[in-house]
PDB file of N, CA and C in Angstrom:
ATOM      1  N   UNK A   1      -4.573  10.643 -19.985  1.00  0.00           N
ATOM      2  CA  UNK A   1      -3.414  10.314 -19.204  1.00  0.00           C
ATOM      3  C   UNK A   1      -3.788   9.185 -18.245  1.00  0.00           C
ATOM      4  N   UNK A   2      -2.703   8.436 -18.133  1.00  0.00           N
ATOM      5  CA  UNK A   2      -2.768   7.290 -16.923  1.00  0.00           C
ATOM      6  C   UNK A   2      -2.331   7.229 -16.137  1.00  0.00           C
ATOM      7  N   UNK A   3      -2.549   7.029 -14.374  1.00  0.00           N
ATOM      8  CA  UNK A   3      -1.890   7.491 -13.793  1.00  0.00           C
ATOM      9  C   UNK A   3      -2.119   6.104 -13.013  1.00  0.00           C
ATOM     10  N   UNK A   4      -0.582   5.209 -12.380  1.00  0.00           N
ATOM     11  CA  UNK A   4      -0.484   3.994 -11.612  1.00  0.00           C
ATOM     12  C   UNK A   4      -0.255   3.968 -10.509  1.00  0.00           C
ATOM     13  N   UNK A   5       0.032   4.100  -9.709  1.00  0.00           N
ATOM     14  CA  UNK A   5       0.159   4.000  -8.069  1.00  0.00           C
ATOM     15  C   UNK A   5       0.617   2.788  -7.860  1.00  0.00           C
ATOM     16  N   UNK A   6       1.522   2.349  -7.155  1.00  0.00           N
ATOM     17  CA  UNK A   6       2.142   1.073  -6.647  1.00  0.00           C
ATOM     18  C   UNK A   6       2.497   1.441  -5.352  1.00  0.00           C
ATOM     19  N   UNK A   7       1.163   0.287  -4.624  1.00  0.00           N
ATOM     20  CA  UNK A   7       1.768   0.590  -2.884  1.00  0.00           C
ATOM     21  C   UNK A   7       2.104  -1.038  -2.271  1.00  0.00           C
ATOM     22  N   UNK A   8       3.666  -0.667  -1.821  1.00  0.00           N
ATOM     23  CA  UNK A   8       4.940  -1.751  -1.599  1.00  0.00           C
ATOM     24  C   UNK A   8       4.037  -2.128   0.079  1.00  0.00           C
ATOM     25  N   UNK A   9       3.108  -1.866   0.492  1.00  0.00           N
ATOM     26  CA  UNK A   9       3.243  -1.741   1.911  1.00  0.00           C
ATOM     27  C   UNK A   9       2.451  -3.085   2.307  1.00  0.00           C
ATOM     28  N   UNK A  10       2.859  -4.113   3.080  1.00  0.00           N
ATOM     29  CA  UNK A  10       1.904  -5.286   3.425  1.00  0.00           C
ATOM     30  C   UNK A  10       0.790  -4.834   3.795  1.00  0.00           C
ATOM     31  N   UNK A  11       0.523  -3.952   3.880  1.00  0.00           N
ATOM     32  CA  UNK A  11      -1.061  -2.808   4.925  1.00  0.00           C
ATOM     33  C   UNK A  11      -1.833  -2.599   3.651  1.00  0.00           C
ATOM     34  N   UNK A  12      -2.912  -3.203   3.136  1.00  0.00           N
ATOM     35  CA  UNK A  12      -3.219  -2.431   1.535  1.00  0.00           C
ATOM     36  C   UNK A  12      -4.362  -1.766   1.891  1.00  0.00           C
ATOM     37  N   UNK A  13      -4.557  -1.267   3.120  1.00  0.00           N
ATOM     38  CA  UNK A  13      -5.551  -0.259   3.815  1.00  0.00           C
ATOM     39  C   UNK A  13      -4.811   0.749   4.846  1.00  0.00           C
ATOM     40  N   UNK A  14      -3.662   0.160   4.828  1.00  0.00           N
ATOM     41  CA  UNK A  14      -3.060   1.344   5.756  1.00  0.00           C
ATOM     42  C   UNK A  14      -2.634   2.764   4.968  1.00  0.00           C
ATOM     43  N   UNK A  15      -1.678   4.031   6.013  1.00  0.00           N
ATOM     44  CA  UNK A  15      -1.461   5.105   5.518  1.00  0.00           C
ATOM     45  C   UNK A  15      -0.872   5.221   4.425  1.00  0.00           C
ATOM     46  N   UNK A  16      -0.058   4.329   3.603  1.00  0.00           N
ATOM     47  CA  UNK A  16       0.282   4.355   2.368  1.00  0.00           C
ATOM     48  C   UNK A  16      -0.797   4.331   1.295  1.00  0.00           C
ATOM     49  N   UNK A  17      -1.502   3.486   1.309  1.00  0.00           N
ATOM     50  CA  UNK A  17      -2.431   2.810   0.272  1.00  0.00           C
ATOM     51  C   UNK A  17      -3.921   4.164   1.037  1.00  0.00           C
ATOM     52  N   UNK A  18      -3.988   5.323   1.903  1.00  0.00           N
ATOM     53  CA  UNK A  18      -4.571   6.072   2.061  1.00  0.00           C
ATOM     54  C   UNK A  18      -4.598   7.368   1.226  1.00  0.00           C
ATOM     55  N   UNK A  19      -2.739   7.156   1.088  1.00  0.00           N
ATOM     56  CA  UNK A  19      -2.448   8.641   0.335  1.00  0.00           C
ATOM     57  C   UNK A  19      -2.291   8.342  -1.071  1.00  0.00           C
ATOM     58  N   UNK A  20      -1.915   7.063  -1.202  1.00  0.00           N
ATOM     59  CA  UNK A  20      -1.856   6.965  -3.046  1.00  0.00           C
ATOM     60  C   UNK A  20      -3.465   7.231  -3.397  1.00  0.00           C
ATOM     61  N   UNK A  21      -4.366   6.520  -2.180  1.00  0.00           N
ATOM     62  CA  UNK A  21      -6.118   6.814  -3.173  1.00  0.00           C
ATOM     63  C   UNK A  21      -6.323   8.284  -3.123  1.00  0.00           C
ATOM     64  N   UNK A  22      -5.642   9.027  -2.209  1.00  0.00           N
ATOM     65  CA  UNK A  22      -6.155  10.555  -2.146  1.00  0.00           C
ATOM     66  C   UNK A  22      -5.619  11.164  -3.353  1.00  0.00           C
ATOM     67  N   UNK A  23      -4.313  10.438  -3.547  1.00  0.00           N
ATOM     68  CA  UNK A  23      -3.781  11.414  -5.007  1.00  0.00           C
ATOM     69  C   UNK A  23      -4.595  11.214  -6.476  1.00  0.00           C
ATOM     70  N   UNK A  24      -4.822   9.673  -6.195  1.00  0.00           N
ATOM     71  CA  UNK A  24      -5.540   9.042  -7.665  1.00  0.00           C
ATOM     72  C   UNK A  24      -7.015   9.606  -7.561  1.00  0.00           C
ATOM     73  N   UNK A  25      -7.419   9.881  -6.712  1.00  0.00           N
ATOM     74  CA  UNK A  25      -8.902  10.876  -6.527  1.00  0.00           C
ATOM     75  C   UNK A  25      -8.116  12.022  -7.114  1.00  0.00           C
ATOM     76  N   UNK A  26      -7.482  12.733  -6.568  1.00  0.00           N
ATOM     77  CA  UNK A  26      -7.695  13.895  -7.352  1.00  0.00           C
ATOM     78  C   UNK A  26      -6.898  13.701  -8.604  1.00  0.00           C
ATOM     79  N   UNK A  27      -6.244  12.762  -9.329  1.00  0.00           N
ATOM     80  CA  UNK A  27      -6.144  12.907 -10.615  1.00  0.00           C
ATOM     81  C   UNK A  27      -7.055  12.238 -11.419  1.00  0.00           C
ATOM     82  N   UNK A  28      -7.769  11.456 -10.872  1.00  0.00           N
ATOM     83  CA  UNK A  28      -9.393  11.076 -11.589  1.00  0.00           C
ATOM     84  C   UNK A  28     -10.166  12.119 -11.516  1.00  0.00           C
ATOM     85  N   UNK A  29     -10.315  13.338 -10.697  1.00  0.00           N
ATOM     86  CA  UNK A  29     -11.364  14.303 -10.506  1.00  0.00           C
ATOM     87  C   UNK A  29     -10.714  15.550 -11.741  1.00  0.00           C
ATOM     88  N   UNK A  30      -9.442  15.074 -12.402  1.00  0.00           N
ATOM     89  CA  UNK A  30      -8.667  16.156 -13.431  1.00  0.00           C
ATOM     90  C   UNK A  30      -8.833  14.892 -14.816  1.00  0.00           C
ATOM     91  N   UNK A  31      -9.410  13.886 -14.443  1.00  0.00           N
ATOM     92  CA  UNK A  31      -9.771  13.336 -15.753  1.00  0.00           C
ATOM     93  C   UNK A  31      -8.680  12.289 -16.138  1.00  0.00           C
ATOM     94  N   UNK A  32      -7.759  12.149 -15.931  1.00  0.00           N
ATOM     95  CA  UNK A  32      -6.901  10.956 -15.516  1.00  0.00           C
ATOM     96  C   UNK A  32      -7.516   9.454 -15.490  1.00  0.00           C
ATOM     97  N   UNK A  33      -7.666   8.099 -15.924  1.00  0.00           N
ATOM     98  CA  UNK A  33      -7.545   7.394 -16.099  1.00  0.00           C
ATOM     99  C   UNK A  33      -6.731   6.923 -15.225  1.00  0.00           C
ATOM    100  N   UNK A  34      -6.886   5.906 -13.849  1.00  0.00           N
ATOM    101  CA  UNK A  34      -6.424   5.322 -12.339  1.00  0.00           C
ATOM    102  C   UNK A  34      -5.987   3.963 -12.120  1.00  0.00           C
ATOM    103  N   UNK A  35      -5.095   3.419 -11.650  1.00  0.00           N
ATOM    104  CA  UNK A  35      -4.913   1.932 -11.161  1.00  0.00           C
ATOM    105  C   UNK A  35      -3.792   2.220  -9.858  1.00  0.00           C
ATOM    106  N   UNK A  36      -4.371   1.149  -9.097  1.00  0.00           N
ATOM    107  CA  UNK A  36      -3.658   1.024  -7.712  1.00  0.00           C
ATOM    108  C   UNK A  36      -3.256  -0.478  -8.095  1.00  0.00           C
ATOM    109  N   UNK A  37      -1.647  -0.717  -8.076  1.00  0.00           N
ATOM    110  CA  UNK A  37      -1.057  -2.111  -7.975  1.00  0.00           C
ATOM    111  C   UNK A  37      -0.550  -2.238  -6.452  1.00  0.00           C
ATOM    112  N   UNK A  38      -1.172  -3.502  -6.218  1.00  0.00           N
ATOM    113  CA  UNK A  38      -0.594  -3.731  -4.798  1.00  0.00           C
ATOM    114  C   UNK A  38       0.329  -5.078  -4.913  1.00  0.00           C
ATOM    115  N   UNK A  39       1.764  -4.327  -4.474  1.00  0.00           N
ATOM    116  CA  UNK A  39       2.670  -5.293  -4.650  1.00  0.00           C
ATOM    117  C   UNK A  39       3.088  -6.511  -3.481  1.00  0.00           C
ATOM    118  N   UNK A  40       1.919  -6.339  -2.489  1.00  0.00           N
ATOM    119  CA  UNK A  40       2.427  -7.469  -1.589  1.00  0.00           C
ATOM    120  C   UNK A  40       1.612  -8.189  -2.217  1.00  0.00           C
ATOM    121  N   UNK A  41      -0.093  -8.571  -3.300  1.00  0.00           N
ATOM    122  CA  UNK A  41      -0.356  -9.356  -3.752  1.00  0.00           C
ATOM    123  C   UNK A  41       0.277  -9.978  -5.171  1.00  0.00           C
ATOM    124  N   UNK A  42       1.159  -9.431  -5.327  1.00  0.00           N
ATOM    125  CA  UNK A  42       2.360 -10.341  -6.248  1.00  0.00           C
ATOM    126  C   UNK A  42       3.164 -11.229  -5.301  1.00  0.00           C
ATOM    127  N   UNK A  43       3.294 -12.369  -5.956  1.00  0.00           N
ATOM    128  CA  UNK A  43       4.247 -13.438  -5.747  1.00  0.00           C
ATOM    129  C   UNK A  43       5.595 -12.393  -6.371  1.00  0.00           C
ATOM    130  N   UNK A  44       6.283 -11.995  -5.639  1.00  0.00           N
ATOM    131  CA  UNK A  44       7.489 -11.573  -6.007  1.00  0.00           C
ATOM    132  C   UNK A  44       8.871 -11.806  -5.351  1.00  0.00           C
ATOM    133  N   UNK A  45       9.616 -11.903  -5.286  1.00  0.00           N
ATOM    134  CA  UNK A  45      11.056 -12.340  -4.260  1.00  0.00           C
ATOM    135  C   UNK A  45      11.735 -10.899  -4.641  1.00  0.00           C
ATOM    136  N   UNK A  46      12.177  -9.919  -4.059  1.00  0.00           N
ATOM    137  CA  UNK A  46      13.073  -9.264  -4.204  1.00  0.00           C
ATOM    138  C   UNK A  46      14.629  -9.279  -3.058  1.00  0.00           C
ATOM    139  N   UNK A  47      15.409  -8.347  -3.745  1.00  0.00           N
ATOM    140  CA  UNK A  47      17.104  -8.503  -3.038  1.00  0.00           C
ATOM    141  C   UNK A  47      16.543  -8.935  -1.715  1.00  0.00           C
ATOM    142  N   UNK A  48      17.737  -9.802  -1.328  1.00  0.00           N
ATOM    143  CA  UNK A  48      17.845 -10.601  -0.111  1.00  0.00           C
ATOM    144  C   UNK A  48      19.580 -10.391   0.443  1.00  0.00           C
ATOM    145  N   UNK A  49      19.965  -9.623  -0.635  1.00  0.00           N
ATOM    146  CA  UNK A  49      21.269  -9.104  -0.396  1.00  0.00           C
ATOM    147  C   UNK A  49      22.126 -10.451   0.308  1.00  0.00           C
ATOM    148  N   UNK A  50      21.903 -11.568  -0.639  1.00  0.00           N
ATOM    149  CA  UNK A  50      22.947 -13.053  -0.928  1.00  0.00           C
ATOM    150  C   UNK A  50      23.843 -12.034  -1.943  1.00  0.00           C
ATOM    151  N   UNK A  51      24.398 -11.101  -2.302  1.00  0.00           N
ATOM    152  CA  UNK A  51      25.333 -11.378  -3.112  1.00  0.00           C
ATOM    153  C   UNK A  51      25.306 -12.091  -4.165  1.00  0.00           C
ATOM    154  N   UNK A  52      24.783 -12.925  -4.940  1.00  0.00           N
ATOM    155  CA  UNK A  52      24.454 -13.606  -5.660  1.00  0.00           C
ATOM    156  C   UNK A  52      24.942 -13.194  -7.064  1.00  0.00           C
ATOM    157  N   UNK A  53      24.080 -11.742  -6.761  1.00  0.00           N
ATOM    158  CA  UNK A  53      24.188 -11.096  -8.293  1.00  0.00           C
ATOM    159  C   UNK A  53      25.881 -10.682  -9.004  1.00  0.00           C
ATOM    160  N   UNK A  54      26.766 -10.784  -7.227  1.00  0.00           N
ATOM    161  CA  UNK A  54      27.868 -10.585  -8.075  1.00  0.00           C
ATOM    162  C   UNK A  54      28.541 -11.800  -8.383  1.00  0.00           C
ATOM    163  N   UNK A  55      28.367 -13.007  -8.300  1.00  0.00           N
ATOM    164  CA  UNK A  55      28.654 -14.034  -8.944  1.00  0.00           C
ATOM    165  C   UNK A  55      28.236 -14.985  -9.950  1.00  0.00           C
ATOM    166  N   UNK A  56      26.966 -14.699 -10.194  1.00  0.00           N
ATOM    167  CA  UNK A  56      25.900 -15.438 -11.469  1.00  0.00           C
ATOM    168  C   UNK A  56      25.241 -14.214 -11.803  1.00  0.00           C
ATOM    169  N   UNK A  57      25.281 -12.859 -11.653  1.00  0.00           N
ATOM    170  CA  UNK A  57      24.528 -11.852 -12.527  1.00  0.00           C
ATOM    171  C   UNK A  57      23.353 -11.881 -12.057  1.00  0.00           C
ATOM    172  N   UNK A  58      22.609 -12.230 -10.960  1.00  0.00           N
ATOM    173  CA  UNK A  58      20.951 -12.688 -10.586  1.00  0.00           C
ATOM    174  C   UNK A  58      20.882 -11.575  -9.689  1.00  0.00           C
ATOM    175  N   UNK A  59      20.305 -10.702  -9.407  1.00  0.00           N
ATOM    176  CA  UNK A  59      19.601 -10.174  -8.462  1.00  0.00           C
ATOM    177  C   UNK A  59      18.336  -9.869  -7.917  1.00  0.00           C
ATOM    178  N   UNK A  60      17.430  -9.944  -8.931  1.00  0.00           N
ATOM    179  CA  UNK A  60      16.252 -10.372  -7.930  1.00  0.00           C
ATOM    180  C   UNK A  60      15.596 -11.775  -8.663  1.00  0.00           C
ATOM    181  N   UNK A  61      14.239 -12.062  -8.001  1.00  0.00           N
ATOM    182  CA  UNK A  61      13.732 -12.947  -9.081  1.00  0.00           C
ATOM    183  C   UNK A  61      12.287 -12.613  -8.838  1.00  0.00           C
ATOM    184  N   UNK A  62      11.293 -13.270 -10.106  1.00  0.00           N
ATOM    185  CA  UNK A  62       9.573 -13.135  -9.773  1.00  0.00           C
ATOM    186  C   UNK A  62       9.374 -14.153 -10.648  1.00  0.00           C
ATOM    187  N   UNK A  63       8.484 -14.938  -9.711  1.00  0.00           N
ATOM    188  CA  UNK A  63       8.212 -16.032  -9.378  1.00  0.00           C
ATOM    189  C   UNK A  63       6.712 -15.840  -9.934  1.00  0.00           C
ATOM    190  N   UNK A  64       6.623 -16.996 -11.272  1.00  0.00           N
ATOM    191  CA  UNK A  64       5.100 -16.562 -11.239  1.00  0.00           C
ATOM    192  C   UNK A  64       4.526 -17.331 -11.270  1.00  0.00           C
TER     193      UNK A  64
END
């Protein structure tokens, strides 16, 4: 089994990115297969709530 973790938090040492490693420890210690994605190091743009999407269908974008 694989188990991913995605922590949204600009902090990639703070209390978020504390409790996703405590969980992925214990599902690596049950044999689990681990990855932590940290999404503030993506170039990503999400909703900015322009409305946009209800006039051209666009709502978010990623920028790569």
């Amino acid at each position: 089994m694989k188990i991913v973790a995605f922590n949204g938090s600009p902090r990639k040492d703070g209390n978020t990115a504390t409790l996703l490693n405590k969980a992925l420890e214990g599902a690596a210690a049950h044999g689990a297969e681990i990855e932590m994605i940290q999404l503030y190091d993506l170039n990503f743009k999400g909703c900015i709530s322009c409305f946009a999407c209800k006039t051209i269908r666009f709502a978010t974008e990623v920028v790569e």
